[in-house]
C-alpha atoms as a PDB file:
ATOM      1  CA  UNK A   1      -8.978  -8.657  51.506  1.00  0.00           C
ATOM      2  CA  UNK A   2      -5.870 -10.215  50.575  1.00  0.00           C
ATOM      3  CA  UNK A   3      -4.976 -14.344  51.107  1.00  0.00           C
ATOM      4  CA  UNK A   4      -1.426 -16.072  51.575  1.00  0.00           C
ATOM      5  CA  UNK A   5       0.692 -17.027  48.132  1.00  0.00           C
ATOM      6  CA  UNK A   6       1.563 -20.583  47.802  1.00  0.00           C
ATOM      7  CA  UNK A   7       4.539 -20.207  48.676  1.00  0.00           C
ATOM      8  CA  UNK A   8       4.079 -18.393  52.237  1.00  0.00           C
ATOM      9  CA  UNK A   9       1.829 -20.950  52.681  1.00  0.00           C
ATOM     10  CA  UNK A  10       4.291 -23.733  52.426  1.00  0.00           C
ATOM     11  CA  UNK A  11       7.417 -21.617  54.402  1.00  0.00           C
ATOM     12  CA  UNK A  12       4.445 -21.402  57.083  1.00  0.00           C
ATOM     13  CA  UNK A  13       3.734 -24.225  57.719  1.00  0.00           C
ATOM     14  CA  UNK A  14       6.766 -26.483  57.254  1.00  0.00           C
ATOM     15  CA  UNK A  15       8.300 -23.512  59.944  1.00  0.00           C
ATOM     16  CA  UNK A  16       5.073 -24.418  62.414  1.00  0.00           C
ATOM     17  CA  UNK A  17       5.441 -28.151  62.025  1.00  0.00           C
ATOM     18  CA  UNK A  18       9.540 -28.448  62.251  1.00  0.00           C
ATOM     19  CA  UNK A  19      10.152 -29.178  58.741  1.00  0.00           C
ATOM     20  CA  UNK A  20      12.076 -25.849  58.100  1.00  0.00           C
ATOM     21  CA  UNK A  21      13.066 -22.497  59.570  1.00  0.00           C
ATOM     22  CA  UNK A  22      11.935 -19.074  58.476  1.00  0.00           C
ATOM     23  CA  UNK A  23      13.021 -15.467  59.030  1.00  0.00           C
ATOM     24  CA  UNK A  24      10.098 -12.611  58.719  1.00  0.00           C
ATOM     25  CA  UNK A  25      11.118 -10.534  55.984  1.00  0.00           C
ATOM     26  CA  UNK A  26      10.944  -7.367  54.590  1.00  0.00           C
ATOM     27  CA  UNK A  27       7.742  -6.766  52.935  1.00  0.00           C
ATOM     28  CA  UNK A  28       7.500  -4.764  49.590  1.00  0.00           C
ATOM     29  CA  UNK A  29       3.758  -4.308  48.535  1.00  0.00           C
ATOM     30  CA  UNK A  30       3.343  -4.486  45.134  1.00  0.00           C
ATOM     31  CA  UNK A  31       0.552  -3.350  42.757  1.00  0.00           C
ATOM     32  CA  UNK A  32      -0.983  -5.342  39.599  1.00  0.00           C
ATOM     33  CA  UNK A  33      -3.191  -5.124  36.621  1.00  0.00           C
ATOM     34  CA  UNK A  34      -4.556  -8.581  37.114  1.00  0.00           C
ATOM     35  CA  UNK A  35      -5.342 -11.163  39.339  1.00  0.00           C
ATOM     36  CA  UNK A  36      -1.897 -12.691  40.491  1.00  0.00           C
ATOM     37  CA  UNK A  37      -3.555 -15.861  41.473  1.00  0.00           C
ATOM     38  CA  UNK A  38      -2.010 -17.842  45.196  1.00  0.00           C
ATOM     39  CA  UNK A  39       0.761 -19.738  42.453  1.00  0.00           C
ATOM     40  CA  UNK A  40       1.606 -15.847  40.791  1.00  0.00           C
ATOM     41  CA  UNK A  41       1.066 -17.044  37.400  1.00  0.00           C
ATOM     42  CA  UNK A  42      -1.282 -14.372  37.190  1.00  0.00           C
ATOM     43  CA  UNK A  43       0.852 -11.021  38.495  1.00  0.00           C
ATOM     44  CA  UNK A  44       1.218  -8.409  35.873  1.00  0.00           C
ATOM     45  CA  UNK A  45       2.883  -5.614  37.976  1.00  0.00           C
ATOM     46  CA  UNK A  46       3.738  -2.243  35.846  1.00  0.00           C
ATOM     47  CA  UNK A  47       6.971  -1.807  34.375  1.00  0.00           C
ATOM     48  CA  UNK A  48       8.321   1.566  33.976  1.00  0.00           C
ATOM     49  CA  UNK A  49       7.426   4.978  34.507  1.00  0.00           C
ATOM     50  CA  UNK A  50       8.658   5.248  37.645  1.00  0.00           C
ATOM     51  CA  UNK A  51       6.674   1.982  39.181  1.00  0.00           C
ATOM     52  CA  UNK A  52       8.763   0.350  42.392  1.00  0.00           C
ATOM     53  CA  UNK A  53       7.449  -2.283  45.374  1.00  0.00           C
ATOM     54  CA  UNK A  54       6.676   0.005  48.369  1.00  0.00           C
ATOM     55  CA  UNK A  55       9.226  -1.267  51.433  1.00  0.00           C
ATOM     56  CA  UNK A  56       7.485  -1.860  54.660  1.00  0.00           C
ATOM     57  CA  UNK A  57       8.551  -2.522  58.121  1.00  0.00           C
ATOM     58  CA  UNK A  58       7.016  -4.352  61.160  1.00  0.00           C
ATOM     59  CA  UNK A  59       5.631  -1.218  62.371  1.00  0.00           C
ATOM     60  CA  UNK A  60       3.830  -0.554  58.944  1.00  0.00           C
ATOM     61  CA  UNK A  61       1.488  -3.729  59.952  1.00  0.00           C
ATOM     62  CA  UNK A  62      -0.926  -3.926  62.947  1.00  0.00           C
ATOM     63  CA  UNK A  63      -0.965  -6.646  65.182  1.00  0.00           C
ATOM     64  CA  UNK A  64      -2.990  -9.599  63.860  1.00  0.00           C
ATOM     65  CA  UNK A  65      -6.225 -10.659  64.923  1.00  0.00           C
ATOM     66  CA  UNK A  66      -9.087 -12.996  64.409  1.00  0.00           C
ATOM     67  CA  UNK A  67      -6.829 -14.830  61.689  1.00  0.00           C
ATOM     68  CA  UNK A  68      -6.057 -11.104  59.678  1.00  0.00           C
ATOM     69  CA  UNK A  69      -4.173  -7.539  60.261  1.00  0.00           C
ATOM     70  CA  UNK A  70      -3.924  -4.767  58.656  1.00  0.00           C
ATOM     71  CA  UNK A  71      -1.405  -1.887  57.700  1.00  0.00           C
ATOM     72  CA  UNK A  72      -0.681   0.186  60.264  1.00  0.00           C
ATOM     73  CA  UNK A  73       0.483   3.336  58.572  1.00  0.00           C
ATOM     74  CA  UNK A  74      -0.110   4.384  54.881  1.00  0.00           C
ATOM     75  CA  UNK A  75       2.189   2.730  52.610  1.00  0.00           C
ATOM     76  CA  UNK A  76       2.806   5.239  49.389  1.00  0.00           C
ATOM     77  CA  UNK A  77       4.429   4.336  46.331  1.00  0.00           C
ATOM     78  CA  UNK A  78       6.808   6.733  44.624  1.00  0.00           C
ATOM     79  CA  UNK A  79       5.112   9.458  41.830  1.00  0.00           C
ATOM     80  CA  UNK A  80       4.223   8.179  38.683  1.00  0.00           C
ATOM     81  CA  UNK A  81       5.547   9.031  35.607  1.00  0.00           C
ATOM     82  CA  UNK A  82       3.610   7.510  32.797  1.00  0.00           C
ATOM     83  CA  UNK A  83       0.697   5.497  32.774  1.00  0.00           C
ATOM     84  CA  UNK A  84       0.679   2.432  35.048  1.00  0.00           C
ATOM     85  CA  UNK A  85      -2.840   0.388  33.880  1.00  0.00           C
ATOM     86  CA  UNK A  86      -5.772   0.028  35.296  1.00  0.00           C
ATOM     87  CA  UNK A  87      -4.669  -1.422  38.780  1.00  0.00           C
ATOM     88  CA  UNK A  88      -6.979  -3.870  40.232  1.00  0.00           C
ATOM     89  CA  UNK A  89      -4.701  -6.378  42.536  1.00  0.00           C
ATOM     90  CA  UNK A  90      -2.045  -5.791  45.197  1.00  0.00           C
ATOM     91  CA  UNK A  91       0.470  -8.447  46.142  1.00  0.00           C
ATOM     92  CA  UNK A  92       3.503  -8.329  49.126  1.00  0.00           C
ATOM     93  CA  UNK A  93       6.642  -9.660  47.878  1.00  0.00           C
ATOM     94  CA  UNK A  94      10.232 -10.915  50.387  1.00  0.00           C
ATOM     95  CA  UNK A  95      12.116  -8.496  47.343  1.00  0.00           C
ATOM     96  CA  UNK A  96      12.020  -5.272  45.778  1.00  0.00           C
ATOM     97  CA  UNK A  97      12.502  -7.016  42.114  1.00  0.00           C
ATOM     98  CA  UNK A  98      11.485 -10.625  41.669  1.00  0.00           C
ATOM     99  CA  UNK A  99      11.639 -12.579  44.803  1.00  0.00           C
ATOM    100  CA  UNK A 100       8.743 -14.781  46.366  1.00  0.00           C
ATOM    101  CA  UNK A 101       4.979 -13.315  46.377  1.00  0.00           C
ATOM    102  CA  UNK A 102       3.963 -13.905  49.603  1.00  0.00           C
ATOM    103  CA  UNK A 103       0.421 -12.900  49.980  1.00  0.00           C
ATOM    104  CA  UNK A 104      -2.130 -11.004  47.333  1.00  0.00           C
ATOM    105  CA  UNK A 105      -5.804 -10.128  46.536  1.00  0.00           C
ATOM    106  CA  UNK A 106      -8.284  -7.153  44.984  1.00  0.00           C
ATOM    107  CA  UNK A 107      -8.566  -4.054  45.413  1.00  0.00           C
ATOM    108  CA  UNK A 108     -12.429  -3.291  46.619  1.00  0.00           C
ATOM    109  CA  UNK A 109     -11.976  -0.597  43.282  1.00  0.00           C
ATOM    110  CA  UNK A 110      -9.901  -0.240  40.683  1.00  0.00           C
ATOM    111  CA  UNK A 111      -7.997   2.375  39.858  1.00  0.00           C
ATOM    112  CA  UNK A 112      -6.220   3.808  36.786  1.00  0.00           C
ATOM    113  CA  UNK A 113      -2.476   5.405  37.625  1.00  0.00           C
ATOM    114  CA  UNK A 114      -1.409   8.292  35.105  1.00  0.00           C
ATOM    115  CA  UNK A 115       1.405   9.984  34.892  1.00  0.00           C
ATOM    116  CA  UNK A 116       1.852  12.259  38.140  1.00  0.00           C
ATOM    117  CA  UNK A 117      -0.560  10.096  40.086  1.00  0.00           C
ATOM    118  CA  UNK A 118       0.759   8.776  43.424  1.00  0.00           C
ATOM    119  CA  UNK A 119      -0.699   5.226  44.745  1.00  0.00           C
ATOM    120  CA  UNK A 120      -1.886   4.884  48.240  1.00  0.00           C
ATOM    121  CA  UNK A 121      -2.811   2.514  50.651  1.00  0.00           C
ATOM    122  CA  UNK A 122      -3.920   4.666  53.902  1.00  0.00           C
ATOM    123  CA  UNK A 123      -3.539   3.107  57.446  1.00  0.00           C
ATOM    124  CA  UNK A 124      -6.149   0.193  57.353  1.00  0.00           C
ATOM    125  CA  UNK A 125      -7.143  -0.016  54.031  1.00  0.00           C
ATOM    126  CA  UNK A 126      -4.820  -2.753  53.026  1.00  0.00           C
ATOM    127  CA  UNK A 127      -5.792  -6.511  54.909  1.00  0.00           C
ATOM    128  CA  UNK A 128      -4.386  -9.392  54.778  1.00  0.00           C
ATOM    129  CA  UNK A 129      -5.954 -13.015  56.154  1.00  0.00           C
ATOM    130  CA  UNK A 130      -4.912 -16.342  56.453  1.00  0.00           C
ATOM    131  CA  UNK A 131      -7.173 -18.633  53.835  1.00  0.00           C
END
C-alpha cells in the first residue's frame, strides 16, 4: 500500500485549511528500483528502453474509502525494450517527465522487467492511503 509524497501532503492540506488552491491532476504512475522515500530523494525510475509514466484518468481510480482507494481499471505501461531493474516501488507523479511525486510505496513483490516484458497493475492491485 502506497502513502502521500511530501509534497501532496502539503498542497492537501494548505487547500483544506484556506492557505492555497489546488486542481486534481493528471496522474502518471510511475515504477522504481528503490524506495522513493515521502521527500523522493529515494526514486530511481528506469531510463530507457522504452520505460514511460502510465497516464491515468479519474475513472482509472475507485472511489475512496476508509481513508484509501484503489485503481479502478488496470493501468499498463508500454512494452519493454531492454531491461528495466528489478522493480520494487511504484510512485504517481502530476507529469509524465519530472514534475511533483505525489504519492508512492512497495510493491507486495518485486519484479524484474526484461526486454519484451509489459508491466501491469490489474484493477485493484494498486492502493493508495492517506498516512
Amino acid at each position: 500500500m502506497g502513502g502521500f509524497a511530501d509534497y501532496w501532503e502539503d498542497e492537501i492540506l494548505d487547500h483544506v485549511f484556506g492557505k492555497g488552491s489546488y486542481s486534481p491532476p493528471t496522474i502518471y504512475v510511475g515504477l522504481s528500483t528503490a524506495d522513493p522515500l515521502d521527500d523522493a530523494s529515494g526514486l530511481a525510475e528506469p531510463n530507457g528502453n522504452g520505460y514511460t509514466r502510465a497516464q491515468t484518468s479519474a475513472s482509472d481510480w475507485n472511489a475512496a474509502s476508509g481513508g484509501s482507494l484503489d485503481n479502478a481499471n488496470d493501468i499498463t505501461f508500454a512494452q519493454a525494450t531492454g531491461n528495466w531493474g528489478t522493480i520494487s516501488h511504484f510512485a504517481l507523479f502530476d507529469a509524465a517527465t519530472g514534475g511533483n511525486m505525489l504519492a508512492h510505496g512497495a510493491l507486495s513483490q518485486s519484479n524484474a522487467i526484461g526486454s519484451s516484458d509489459i508491466a501491469r497493475f490489474q484493477a485493484g492491485d494498486l492502493d493508495v492511503s492517506l498516512d
